[in-house]
C-alpha atoms as a PDB file:
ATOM      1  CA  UNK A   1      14.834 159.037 -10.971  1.00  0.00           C
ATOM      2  CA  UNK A   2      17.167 156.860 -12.959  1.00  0.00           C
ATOM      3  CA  UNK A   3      18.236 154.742 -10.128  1.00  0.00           C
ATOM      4  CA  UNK A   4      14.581 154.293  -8.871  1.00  0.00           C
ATOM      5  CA  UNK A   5      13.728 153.163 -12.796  1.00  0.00           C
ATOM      6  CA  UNK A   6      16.166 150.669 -12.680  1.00  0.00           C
ATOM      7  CA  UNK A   7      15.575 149.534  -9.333  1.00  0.00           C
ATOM      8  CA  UNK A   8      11.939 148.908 -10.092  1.00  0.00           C
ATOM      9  CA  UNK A   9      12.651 146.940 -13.473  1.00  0.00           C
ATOM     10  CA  UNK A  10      15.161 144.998 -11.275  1.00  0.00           C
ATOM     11  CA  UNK A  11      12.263 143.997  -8.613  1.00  0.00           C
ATOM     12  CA  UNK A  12       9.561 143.125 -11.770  1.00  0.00           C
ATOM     13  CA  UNK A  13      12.212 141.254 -13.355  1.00  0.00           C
ATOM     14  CA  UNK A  14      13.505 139.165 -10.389  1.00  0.00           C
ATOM     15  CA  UNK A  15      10.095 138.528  -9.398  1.00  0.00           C
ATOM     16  CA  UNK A  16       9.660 136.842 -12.905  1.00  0.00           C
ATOM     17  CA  UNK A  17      12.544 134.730 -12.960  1.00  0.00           C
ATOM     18  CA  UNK A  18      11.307 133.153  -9.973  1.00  0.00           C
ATOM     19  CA  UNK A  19       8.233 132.646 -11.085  1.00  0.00           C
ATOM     20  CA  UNK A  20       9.238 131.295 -13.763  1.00  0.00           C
ATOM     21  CA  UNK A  21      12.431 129.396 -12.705  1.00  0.00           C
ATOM     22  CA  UNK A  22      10.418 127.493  -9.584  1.00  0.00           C
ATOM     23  CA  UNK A  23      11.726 124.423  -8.989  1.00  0.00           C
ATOM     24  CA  UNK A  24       9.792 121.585 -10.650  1.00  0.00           C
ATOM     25  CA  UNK A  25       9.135 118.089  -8.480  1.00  0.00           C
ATOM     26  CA  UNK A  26       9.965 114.926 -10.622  1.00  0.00           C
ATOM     27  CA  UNK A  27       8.797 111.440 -10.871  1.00  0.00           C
ATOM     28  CA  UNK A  28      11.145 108.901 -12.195  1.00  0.00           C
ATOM     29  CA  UNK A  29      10.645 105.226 -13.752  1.00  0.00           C
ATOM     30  CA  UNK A  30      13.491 103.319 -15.035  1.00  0.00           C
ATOM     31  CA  UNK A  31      13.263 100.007 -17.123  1.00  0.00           C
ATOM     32  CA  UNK A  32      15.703  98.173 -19.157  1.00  0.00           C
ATOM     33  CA  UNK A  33      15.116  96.563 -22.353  1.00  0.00           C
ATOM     34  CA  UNK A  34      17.110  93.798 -24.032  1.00  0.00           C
ATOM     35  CA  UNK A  35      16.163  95.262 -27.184  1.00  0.00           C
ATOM     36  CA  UNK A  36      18.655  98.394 -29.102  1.00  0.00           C
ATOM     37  CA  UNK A  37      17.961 101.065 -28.313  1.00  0.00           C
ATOM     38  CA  UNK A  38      17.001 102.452 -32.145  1.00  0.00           C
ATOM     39  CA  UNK A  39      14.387  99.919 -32.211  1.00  0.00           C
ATOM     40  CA  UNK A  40      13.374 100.950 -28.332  1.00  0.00           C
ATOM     41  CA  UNK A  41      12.958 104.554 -30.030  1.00  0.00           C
ATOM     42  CA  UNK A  42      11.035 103.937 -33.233  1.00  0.00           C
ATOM     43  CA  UNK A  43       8.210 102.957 -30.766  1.00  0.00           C
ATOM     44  CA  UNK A  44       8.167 105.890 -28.582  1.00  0.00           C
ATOM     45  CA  UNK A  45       9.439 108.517 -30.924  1.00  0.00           C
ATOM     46  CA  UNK A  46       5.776 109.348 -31.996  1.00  0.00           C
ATOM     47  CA  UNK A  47       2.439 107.656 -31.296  1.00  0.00           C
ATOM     48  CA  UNK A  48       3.755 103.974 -31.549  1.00  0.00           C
ATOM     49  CA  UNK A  49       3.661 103.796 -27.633  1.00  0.00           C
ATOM     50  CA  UNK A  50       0.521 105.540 -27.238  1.00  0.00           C
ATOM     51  CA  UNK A  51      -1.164 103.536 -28.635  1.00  0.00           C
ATOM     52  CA  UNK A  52       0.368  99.700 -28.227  1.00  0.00           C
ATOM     53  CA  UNK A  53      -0.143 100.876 -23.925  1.00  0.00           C
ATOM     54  CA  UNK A  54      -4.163 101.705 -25.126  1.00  0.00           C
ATOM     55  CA  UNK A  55      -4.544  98.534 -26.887  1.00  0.00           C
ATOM     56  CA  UNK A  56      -3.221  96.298 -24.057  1.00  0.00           C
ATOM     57  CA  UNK A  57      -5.078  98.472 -21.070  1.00  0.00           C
ATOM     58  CA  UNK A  58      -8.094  98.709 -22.495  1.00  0.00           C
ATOM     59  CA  UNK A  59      -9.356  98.753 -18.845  1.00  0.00           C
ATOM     60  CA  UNK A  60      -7.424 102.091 -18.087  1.00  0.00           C
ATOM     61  CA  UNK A  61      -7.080 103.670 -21.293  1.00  0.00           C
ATOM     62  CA  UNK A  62     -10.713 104.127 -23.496  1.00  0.00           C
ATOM     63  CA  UNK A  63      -9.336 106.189 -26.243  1.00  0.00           C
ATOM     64  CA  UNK A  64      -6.519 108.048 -27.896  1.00  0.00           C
ATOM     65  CA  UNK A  65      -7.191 110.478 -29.707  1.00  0.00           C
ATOM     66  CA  UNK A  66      -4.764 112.858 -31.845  1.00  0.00           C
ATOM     67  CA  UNK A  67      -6.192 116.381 -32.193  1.00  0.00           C
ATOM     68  CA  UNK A  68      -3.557 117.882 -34.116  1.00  0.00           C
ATOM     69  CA  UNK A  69      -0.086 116.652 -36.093  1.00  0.00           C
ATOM     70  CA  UNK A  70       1.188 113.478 -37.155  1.00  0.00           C
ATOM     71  CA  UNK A  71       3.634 112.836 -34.180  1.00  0.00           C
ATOM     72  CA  UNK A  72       6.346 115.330 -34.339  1.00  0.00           C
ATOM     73  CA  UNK A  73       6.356 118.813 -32.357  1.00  0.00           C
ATOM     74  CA  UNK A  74       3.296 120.640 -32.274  1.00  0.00           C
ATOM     75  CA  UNK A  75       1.243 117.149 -31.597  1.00  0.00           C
ATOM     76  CA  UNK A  76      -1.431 117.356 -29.359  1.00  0.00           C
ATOM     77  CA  UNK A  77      -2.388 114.272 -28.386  1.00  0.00           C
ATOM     78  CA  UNK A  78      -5.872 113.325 -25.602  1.00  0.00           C
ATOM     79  CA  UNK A  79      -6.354 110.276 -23.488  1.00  0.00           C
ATOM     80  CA  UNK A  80      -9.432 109.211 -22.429  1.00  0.00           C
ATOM     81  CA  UNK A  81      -9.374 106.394 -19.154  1.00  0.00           C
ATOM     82  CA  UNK A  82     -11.565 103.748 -18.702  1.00  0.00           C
ATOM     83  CA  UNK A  83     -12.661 105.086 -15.211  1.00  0.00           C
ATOM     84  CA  UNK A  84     -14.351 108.549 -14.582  1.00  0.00           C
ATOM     85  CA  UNK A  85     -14.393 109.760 -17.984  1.00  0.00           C
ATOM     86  CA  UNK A  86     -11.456 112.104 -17.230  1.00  0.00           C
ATOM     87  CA  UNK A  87      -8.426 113.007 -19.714  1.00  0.00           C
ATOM     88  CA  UNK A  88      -5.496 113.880 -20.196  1.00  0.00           C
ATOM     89  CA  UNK A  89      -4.023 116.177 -23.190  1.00  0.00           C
ATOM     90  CA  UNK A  90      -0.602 116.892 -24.097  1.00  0.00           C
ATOM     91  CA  UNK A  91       1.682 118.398 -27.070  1.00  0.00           C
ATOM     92  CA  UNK A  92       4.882 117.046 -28.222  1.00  0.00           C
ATOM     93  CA  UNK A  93       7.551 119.548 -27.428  1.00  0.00           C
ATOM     94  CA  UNK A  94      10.825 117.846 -28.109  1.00  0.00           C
ATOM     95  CA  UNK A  95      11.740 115.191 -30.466  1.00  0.00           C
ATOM     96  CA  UNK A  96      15.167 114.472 -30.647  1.00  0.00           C
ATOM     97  CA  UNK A  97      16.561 111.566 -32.693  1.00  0.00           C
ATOM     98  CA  UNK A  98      19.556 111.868 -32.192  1.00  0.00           C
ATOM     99  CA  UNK A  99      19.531 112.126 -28.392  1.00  0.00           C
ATOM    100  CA  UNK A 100      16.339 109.616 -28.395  1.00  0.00           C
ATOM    101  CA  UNK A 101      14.192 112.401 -26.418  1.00  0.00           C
ATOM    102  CA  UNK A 102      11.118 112.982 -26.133  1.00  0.00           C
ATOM    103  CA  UNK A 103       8.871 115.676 -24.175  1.00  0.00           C
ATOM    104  CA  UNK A 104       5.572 116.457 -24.016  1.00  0.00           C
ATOM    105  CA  UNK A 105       3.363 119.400 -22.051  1.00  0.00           C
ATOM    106  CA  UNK A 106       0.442 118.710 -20.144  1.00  0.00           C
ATOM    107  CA  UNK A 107      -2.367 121.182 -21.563  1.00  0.00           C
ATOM    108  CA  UNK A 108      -5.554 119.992 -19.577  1.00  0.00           C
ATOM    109  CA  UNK A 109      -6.222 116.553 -17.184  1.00  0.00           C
ATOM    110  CA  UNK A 110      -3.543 114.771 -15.091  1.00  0.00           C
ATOM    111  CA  UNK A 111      -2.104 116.159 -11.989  1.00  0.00           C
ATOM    112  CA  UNK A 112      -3.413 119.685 -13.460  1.00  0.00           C
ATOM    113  CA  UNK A 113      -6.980 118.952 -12.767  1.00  0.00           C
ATOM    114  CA  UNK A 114      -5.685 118.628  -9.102  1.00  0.00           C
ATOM    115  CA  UNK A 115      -3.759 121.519  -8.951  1.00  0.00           C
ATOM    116  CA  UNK A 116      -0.500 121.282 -10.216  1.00  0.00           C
ATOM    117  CA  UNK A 117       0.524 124.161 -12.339  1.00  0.00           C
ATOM    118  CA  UNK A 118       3.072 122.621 -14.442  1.00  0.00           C
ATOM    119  CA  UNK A 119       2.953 118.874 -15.892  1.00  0.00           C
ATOM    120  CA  UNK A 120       6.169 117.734 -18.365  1.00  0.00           C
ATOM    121  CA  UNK A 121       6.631 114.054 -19.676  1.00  0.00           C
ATOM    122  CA  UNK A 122       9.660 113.389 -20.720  1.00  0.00           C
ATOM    123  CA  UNK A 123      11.138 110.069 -22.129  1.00  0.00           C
ATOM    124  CA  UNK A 124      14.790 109.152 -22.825  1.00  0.00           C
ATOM    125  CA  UNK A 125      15.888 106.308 -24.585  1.00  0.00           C
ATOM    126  CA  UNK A 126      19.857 105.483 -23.101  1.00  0.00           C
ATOM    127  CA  UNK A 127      22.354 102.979 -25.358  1.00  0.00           C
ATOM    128  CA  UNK A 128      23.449 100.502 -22.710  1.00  0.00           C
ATOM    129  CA  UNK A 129      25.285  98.210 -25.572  1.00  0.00           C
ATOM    130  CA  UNK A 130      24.550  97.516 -28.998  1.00  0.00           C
ATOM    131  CA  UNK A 131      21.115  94.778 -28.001  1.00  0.00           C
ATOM    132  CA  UNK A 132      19.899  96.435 -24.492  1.00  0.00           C
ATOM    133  CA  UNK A 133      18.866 100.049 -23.594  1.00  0.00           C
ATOM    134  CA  UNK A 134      17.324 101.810 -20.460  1.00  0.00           C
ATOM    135  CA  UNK A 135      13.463 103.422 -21.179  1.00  0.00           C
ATOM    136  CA  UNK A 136      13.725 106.549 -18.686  1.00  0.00           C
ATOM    137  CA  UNK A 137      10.286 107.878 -18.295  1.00  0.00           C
ATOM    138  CA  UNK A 138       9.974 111.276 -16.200  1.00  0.00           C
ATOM    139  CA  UNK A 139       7.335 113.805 -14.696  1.00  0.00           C
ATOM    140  CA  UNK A 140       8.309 117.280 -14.015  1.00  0.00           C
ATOM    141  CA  UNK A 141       5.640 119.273 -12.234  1.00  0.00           C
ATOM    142  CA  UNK A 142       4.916 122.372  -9.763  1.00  0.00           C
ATOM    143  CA  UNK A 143       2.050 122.288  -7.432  1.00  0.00           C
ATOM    144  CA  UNK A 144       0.090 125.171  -6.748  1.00  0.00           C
ATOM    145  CA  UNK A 145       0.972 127.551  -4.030  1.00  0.00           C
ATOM    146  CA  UNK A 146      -2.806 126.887  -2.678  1.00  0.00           C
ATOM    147  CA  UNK A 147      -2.525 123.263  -3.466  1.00  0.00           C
ATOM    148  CA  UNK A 148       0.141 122.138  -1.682  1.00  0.00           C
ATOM    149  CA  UNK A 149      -0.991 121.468   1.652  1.00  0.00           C
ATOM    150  CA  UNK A 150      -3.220 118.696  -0.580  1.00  0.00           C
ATOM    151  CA  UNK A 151       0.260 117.908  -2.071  1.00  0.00           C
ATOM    152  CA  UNK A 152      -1.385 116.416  -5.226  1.00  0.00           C
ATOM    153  CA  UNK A 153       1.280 114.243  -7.813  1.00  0.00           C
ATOM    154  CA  UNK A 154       0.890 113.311 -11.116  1.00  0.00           C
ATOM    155  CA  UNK A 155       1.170 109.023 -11.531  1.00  0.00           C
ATOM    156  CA  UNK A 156       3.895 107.580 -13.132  1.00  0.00           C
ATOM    157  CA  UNK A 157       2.369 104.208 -12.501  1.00  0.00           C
ATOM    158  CA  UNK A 158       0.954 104.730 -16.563  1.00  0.00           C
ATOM    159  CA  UNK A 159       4.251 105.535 -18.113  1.00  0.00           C
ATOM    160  CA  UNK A 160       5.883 102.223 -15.804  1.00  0.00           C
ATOM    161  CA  UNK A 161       3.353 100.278 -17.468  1.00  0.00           C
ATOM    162  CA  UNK A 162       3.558 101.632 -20.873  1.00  0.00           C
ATOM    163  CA  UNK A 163       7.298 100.967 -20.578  1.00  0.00           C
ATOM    164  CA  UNK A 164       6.357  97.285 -19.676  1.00  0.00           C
ATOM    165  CA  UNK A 165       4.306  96.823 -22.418  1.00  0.00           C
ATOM    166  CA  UNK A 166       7.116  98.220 -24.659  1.00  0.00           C
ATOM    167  CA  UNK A 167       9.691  95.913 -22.865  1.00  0.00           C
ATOM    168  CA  UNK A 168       7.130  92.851 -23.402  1.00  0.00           C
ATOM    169  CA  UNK A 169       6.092  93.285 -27.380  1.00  0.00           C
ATOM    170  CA  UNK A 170       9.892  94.313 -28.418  1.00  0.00           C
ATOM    171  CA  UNK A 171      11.445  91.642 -26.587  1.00  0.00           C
ATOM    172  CA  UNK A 172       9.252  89.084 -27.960  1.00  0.00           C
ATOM    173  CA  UNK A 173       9.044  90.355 -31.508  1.00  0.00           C
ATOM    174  CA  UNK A 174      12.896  90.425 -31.057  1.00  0.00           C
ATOM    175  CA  UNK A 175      12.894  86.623 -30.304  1.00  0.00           C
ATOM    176  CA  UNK A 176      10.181  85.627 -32.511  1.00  0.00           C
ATOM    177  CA  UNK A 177      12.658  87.484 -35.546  1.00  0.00           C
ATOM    178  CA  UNK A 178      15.599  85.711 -34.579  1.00  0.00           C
ATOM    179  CA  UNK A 179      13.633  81.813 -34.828  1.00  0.00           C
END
């Protein structure tokens, strides 16, 4: 009876680890910045990016909105686009300083209207030298079992963009600080 006990747990419990270890799909955008990497950081670290990449596509981005928080973990954060009326909610789950991480969990909206189960953002600031700095932006996600025939994919194309915009305003306020 013992042995049947523990073979049972062993079967629930493997079937949960792979449920719950399944391999996630990513998305990758790199960009360097000529700009350190602190001052690459104090702009995504919190909302800073959010909202300099709504104010300069106003024509994909309507509205952010932050439902709860100030920035840090626990943040929940919406985006509203220009087209569709559709959105996209998150909450800040990492944010490291000292590594210059940051990760945020898709709640509702983005590739999980479409049916991906899991969607992670994740952005990592890397040191290249003391005045330039790589912006790594990445999706993690899993599709649905009954989804992937459709083989839907979240789009980095926003994050490549918000790490142009980034690239654009620190670079020139760098230049215009040094005149």
């Amino acid at each position: 009876m013992l042995k049947q006990a523990s073979f049972t747990f062993f079967l629930v419990f493997s079937c949960c680890m792979r449920a719950e270890s399944q391999e996630l799909k990513h998305l990758t955008n790199e960009l360097q910045v000529n700009v350190a990497a602190n001052r690459v950081w104090e702009l995504y670290r919190h909302l800073g990016i959010s909202r300099l990449t709504a104010q300069n596509l106003q024509n994909v981005i309507r509205d952010v909105q932050v439902l709860e928080g100030d920035g840090g973990v626990g943040t929940m954060l919406k985006l509203t686009f220009a087209l569709g009326n559709s959105s996209y909610t998150e909450r800040f789950m990492e944010v490291d300083d000292e590594k210059r991480v940051k990760v945020a969990k898709g709640l509702e909206g983005g590739c999980l209207a479409i049916g991906c189960s899991v969607q992670i953002v994740r952005f990592d600031i890397i040191e290249k030298s003391s005045d330039s700095c790589i912006i790594r932006s990445d999706i993690s996600y899993s599709v649905k079992e009954e989804f992937e025939a459709n083989d839907p994919k979240p789009n980095i194309q926003l994050l490549a963009a918000a790490a142009h915009i980034a690239k654009t305003f620190l670079e020139s306020s760098e230049t215009s600080a040094s005149l």
